[in-house]
C-alpha atoms as a PDB file:
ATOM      1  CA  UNK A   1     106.914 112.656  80.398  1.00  0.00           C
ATOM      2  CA  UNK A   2     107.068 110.347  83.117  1.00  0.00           C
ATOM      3  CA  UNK A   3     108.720 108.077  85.816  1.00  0.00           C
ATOM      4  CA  UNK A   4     110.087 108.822  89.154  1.00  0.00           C
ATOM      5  CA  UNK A   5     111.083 111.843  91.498  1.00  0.00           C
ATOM      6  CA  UNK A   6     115.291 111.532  91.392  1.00  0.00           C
ATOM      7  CA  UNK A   7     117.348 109.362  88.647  1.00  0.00           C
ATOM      8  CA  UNK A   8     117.728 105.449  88.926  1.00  0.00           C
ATOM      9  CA  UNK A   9     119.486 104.168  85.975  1.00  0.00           C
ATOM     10  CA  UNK A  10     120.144 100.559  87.431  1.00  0.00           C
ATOM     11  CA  UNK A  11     118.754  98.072  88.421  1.00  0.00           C
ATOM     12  CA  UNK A  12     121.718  98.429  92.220  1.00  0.00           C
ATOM     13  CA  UNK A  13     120.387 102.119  92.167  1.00  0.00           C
ATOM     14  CA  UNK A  14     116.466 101.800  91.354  1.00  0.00           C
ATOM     15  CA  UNK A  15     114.654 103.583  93.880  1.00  0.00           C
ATOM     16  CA  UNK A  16     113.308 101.405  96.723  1.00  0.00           C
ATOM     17  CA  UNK A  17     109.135 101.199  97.364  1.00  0.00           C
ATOM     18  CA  UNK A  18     108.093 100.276 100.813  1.00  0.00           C
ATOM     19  CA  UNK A  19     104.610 100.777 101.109  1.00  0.00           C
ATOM     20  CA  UNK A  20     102.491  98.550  98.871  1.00  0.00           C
ATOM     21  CA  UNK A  21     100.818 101.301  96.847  1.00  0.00           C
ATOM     22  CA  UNK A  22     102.927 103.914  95.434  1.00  0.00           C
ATOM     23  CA  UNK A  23     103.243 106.326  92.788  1.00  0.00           C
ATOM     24  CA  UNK A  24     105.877 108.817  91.782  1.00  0.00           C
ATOM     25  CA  UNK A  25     105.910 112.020  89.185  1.00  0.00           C
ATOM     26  CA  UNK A  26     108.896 112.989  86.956  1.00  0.00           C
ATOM     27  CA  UNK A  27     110.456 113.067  83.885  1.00  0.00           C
ATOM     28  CA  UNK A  28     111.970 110.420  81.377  1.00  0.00           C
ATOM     29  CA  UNK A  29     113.952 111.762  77.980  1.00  0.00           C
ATOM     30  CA  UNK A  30     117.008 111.358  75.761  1.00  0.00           C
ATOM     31  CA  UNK A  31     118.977 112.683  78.750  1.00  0.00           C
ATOM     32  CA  UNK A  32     117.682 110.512  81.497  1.00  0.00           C
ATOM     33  CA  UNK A  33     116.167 107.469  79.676  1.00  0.00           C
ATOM     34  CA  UNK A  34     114.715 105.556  82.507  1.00  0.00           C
ATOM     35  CA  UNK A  35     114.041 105.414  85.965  1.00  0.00           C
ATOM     36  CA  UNK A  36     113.606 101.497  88.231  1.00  0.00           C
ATOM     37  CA  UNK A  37     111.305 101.502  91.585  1.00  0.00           C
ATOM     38  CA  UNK A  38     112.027  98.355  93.480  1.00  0.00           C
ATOM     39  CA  UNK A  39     109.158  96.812  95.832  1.00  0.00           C
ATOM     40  CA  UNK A  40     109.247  93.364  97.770  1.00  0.00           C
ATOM     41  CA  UNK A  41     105.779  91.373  97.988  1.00  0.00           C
ATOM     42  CA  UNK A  42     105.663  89.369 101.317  1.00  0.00           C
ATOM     43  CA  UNK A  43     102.765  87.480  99.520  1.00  0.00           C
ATOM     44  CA  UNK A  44     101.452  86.377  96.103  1.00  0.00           C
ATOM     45  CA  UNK A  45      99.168  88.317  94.359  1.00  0.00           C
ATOM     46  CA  UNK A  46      97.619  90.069  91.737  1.00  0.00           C
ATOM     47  CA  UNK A  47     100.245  93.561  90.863  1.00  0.00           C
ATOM     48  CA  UNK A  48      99.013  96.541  88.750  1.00  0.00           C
ATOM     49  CA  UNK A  49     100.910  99.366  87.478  1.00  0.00           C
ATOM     50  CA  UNK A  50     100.059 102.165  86.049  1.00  0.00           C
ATOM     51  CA  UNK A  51     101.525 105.300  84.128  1.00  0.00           C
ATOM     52  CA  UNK A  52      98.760 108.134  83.511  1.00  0.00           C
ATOM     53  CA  UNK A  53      99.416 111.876  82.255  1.00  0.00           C
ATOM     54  CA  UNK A  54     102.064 111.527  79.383  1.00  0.00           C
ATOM     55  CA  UNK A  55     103.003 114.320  77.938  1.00  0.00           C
ATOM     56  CA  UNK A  56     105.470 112.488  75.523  1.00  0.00           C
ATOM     57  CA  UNK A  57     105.839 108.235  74.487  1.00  0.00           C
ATOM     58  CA  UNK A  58     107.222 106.021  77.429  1.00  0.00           C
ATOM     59  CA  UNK A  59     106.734 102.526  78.607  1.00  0.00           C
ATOM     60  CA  UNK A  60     106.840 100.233  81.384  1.00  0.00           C
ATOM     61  CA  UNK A  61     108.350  97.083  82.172  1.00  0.00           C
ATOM     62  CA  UNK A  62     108.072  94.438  85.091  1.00  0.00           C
ATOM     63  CA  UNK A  63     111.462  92.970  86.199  1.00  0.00           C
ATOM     64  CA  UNK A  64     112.456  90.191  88.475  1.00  0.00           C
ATOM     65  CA  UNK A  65     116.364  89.994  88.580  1.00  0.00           C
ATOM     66  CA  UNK A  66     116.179  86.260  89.348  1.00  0.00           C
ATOM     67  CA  UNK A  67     120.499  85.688  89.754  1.00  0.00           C
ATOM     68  CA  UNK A  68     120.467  88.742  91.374  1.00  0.00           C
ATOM     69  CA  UNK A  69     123.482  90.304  89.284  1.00  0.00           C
ATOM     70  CA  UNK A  70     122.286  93.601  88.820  1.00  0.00           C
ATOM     71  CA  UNK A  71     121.434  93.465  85.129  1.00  0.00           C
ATOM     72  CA  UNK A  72     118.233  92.602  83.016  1.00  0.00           C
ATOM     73  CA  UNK A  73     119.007  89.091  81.865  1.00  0.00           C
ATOM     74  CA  UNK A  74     117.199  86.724  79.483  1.00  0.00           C
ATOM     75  CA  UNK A  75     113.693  86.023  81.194  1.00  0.00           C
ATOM     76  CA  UNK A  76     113.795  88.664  83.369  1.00  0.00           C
ATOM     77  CA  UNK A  77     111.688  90.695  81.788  1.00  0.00           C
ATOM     78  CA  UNK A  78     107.907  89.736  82.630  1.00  0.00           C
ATOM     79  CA  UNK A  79     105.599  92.350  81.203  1.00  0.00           C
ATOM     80  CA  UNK A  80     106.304  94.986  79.077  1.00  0.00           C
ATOM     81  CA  UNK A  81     103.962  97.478  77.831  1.00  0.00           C
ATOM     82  CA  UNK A  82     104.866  99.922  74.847  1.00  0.00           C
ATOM     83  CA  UNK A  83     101.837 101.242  73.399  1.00  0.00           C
ATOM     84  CA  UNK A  84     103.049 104.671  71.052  1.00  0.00           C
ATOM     85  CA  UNK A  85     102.181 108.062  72.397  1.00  0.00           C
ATOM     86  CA  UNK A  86     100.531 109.699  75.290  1.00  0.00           C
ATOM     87  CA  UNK A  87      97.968 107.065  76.015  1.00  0.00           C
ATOM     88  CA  UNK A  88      97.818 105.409  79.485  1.00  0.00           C
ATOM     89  CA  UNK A  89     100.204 102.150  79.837  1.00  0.00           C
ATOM     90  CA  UNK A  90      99.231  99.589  82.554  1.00  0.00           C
ATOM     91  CA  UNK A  91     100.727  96.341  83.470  1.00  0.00           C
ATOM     92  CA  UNK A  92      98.474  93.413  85.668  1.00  0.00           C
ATOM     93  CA  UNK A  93     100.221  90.386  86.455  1.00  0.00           C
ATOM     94  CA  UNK A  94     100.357  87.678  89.310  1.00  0.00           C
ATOM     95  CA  UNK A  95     103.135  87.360  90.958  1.00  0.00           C
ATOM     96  CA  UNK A  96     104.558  85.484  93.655  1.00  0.00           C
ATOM     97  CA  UNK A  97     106.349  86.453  97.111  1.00  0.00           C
ATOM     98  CA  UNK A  98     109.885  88.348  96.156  1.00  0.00           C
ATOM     99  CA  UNK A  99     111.614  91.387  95.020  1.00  0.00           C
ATOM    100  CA  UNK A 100     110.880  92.883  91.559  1.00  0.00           C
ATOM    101  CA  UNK A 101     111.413  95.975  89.605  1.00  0.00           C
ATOM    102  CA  UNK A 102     109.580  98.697  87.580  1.00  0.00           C
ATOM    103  CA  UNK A 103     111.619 100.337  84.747  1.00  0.00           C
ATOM    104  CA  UNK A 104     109.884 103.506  83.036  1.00  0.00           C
ATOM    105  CA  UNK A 105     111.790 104.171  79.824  1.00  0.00           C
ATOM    106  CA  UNK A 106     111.486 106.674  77.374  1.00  0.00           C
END
């Protein structure tokens, strides 16, 4: 199990980030499939997440709602990482001043 403390389902309801380093403990299944952290980066740089003690398979994807319509579009999606079972998942990308998302999914 993993993901975030409460339920976001949506990208209009994912759970907003303000410091720069975060991290969150919870629970992703068949009943509550996913949970989205937003964060804003005043800057570019290099972003890292990570999602450590699985009990069960999940994965993690980097979003950037680019129309800003509330839904995961074509190209929004800019990592994804969905390695099978309990092993560690981690994402490292550049990115560039904005808002983006993190979606843990079962």
């Amino acid at each position: 199990n993993a993901g975030g403390v409460g339920t976001s389902t949506t990208l209009g309801s994912a759970i907003a980030q303000d410091q720069p380093t975060f991290s969150s403990n919870g629970t992703v299944n068949t009943s509550t499939p996913d949970n989205f952290f937003r964060f804003t980066v005043g800057q570019s740089g290099v972003f890292t997440a990570n999602l450590t003690g699985l009990t069960g398979d999940a994965d993690v994807r980097l979003i950037q709602d680019t129309n800003n319509n509330g839904t995961i579009d074509s190209g929004e999606i800019l990592a994804w990482q969905w390695e099978r079972g309990t092993s560690n998942e981690s994402i490292r990308r550049f990115l560039n001043a904005g808002t983006y998302f993190v979606q843990v999914l079962n």
